[in-house]
Protein backbone atom coordinates (compact mmCIF):
# COMPACT_ATOMS: atom_id res chain seq x y z
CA UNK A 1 -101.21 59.18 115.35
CA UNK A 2 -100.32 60.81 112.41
CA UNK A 3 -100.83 58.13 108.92
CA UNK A 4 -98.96 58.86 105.98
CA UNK A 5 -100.27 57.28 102.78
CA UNK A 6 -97.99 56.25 100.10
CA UNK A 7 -98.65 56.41 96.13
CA UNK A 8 -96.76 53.99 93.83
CA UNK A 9 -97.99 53.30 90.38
CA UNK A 10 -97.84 50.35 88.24
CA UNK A 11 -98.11 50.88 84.98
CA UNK A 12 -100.07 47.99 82.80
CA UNK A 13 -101.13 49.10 79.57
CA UNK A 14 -101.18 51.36 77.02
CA UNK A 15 -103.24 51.18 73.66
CA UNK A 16 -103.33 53.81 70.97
CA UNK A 17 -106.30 54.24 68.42
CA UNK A 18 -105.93 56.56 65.38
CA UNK A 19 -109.08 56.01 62.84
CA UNK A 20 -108.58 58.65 59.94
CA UNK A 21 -111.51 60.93 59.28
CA UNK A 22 -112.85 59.06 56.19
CA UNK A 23 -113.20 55.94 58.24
CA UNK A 24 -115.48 57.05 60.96
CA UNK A 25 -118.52 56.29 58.98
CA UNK A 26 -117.18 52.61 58.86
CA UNK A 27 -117.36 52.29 63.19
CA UNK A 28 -119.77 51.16 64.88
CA UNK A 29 -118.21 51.74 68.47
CA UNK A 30 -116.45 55.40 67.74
CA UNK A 31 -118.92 57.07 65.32
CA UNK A 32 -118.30 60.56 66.48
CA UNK A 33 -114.63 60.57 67.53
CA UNK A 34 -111.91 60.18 64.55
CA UNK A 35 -108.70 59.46 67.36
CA UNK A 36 -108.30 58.76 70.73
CA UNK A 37 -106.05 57.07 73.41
CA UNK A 38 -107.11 54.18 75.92
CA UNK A 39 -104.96 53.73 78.60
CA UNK A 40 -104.85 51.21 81.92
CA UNK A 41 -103.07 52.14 85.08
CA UNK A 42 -102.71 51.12 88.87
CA UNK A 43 -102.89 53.41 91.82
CA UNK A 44 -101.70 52.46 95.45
CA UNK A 45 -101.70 53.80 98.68
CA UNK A 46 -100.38 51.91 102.01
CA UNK A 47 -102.50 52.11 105.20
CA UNK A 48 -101.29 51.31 108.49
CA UNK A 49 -102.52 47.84 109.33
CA UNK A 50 -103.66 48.23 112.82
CA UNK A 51 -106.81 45.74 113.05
CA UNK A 52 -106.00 41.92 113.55
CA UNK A 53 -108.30 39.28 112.10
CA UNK A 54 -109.00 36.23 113.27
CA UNK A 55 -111.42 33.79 111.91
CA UNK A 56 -112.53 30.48 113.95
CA UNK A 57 -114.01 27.09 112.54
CA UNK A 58 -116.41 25.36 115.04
CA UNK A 59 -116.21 21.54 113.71
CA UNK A 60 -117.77 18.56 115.05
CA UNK A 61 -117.82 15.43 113.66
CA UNK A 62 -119.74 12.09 115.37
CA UNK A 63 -121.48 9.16 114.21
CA UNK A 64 -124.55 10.46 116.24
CA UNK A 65 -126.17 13.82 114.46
CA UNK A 66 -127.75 14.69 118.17
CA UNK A 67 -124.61 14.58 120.06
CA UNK A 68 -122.23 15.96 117.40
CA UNK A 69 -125.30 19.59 117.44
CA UNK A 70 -125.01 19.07 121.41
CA UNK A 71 -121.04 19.15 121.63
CA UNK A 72 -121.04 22.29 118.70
CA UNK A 73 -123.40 24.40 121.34
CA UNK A 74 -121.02 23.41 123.72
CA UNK A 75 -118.15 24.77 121.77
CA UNK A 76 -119.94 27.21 120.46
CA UNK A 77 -121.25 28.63 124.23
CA UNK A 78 -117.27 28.97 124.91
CA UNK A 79 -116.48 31.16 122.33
CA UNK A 80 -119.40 33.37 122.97
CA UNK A 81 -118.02 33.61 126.45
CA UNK A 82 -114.51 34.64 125.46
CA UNK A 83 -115.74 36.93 123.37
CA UNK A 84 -118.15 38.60 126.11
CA UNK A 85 -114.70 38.57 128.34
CA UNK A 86 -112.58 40.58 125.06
CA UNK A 87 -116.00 43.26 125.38
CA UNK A 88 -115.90 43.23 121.85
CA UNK A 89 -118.83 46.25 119.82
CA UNK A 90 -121.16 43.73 117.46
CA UNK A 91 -120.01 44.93 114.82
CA UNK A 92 -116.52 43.52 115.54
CA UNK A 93 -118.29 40.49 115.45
CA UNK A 94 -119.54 37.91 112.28
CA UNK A 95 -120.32 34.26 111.93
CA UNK A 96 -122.37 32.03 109.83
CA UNK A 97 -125.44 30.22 110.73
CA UNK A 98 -124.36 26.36 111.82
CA UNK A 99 -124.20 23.82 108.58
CA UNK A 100 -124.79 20.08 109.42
CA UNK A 101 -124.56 17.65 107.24
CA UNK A 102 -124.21 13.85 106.66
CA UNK A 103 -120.91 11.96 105.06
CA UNK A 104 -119.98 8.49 104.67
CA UNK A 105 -116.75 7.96 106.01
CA UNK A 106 -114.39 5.38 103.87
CA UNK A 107 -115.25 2.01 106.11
CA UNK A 108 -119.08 2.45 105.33
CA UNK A 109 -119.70 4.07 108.64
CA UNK A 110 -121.86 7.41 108.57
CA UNK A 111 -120.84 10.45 110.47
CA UNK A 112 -122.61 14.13 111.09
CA UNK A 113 -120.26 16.89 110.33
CA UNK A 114 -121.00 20.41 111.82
CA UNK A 115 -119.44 23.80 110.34
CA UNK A 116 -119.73 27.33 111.56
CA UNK A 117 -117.00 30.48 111.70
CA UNK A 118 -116.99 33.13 113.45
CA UNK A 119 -114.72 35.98 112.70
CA UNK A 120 -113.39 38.53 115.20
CA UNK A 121 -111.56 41.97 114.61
CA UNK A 122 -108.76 42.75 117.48
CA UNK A 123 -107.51 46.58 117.54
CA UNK A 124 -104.92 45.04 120.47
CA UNK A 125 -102.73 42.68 118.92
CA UNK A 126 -101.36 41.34 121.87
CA UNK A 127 -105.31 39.73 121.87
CA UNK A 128 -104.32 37.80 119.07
CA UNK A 129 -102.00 35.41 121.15
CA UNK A 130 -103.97 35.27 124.12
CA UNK A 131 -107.41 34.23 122.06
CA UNK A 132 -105.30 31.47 120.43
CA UNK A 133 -103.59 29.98 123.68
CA UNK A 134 -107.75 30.19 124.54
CA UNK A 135 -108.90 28.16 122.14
CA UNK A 136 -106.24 25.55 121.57
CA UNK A 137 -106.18 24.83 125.29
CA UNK A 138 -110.19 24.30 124.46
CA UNK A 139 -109.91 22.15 121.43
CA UNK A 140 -109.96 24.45 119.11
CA UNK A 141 -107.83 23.15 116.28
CA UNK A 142 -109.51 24.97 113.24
CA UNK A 143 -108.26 29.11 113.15
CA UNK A 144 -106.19 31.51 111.16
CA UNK A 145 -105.48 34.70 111.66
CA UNK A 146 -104.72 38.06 109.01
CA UNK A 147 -103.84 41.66 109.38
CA UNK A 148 -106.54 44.54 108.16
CA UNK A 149 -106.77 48.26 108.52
CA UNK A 150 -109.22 50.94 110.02
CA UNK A 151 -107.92 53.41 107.44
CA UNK A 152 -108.97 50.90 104.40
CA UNK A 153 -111.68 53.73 103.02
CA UNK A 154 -108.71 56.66 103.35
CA UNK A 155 -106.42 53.97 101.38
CA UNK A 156 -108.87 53.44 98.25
CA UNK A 157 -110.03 56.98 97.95
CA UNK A 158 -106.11 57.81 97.82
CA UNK A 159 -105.53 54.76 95.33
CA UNK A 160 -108.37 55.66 92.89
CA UNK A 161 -107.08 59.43 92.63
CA UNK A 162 -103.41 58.44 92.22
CA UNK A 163 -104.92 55.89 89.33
CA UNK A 164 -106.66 58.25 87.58
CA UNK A 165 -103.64 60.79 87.98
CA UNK A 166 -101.20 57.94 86.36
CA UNK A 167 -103.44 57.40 83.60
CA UNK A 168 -103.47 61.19 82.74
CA UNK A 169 -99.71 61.35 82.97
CA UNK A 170 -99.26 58.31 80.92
CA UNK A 171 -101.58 59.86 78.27
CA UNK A 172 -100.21 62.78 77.90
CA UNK A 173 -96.13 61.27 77.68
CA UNK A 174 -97.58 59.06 74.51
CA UNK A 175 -99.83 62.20 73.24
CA UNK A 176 -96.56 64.77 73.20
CA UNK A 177 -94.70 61.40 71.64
CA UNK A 178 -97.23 60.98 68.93
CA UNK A 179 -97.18 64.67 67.94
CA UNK A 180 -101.16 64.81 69.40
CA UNK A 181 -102.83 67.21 72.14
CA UNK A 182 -104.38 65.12 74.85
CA UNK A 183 -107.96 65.91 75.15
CA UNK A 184 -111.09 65.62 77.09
CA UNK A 185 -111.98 62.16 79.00
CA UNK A 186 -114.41 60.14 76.89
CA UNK A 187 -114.85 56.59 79.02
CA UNK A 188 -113.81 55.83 82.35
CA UNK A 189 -113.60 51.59 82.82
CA UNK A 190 -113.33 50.83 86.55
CA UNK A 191 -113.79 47.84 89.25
CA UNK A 192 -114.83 48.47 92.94
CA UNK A 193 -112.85 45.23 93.20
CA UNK A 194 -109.54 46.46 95.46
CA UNK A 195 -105.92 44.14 95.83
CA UNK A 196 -105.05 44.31 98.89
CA UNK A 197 -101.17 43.04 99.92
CA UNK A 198 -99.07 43.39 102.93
CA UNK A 199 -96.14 45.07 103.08
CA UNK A 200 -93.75 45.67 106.06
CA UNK A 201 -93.34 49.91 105.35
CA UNK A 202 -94.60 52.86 106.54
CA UNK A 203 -95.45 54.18 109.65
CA UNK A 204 -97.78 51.86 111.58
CA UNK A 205 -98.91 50.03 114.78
CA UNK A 206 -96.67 48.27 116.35
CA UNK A 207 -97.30 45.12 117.95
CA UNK A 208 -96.31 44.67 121.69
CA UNK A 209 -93.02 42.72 122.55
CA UNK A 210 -93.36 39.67 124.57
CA UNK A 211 -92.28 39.34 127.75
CA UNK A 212 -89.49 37.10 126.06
CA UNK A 213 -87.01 39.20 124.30
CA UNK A 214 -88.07 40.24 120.68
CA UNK A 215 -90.49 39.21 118.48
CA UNK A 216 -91.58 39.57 115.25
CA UNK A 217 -93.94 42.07 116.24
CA UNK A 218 -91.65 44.48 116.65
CA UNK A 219 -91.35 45.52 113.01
CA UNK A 220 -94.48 47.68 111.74
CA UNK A 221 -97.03 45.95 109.11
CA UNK A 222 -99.10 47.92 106.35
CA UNK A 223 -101.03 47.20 103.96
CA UNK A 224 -101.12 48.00 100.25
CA UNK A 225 -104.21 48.85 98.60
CA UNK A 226 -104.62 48.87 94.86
CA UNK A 227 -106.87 50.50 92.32
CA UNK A 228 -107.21 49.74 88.25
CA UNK A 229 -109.06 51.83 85.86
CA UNK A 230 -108.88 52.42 82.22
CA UNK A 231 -109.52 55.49 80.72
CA UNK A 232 -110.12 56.66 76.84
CA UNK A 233 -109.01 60.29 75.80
CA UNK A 234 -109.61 62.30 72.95
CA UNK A 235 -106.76 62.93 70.96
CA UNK A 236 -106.43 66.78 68.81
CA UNK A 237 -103.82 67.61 66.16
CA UNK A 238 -101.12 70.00 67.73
């Protein structure tokens, strides 16, 4: 299957500097450099969203600590099962090590609490449904589900390039407008941190439709990936 990735930009800020020649002795920051141009931008790409997440709370709560550990295994043991049964690779596979811990309920009594998810990653969505029927018919009350994407790499590669592309063409529009040649890149600001939001576009996986007529899953889900960087150019006299 062929993925198309899609740029958008947001633009978010722009900030001119000008420091006249006879001032540069006077900056501590931008000793060598008498003008320049900072300027923020956004990059995005859309990925298909082809991966379903779904995250599971094993809770337990009882007045004994013993038998509220004993009934966790138990729960515990079933969802190892059902995950043997989906033949799931490890590394579609995480959880956390089990927390127990004491609280004091509001009548005095005291109860042991225990806490442990597990998260699974589902390339069939129609998995998503069956897991769920799974675990509520097993008194599982404690899951929620989310959409992510194989091609999530592809997407921020694609969004970083388109951000630093925006930021150039952005420059250069307030260089020409300020009667200045844009110049060579002096400081480039940027966060690994990515935004992620879904989006119904693009060309995607689609989910299956139910045996009952249509579905929601019938219309194709992306997901938009987002990268911000600020970069500082030197500015020239025309």
């Amino acid at each position: 299957m062929k993925f198309i990735l899609h740029a958008f930009t947001v633009f978010l800020l722009i900030q001119i500097s000008l420091q006249p020649a006879d001032a540069r002795q006077h900056s501590d920051h931008h000793s060598d450099e008498s003008q320049y141009i900072s300027v923020s931008a956004t990059g995005q790409a859309i990925v298909p969203a082809d991966i379903a997440v779904l995250s599971v709370n094993i809770s337990v709560t009882n007045e004994d600590a013993e038998h509220a550990f004993n009934l966790h295994k138990e729960r515990e043991s079933f969802l190892a099962d059902l995950l043997t049964n989906l033949e799931l690779d490890d590394d579609q596979i995480s959880y956390q090590p089990v927390s127990i811990r004491p609280s004091r309920q509001r009548d005095g009594s005291a109860q042991t609490t225990t806490s442990q998810t597990v998260t699974m990653e589902l390339s069939d969505f129609d998995q998503l449904s069956t897991v769920q029927v799974e675990l509520i018919s097993n008194e599982f009350d404690n899951f929620s589900g989310s959409l992510a994407s194989t091609m999530m790499e592809e997407g921020s590669e694609e969004a970083l390039k388109n951000a630093i592309e925006n930021a150039r063409r952005d420059a250069e529009i307030l260089a020409e407008s300020s009667g200045k040649i844009l110049g060579d890149v002096q400081v480039i600001d940027y966060s690994s941190d990515s935004v992620y939001r879904p989006a119904a576009l693009g060309e995607t996986m689609r989910m299956q439709t139910s045996d009952y007529g249509p579905s929601l899953g019938d219309f194709s889900q992306t997901i938009t990936v987002e990268k911000r960087i600020q970069i500082r150019f030197e500015l020239t006299d025309e």
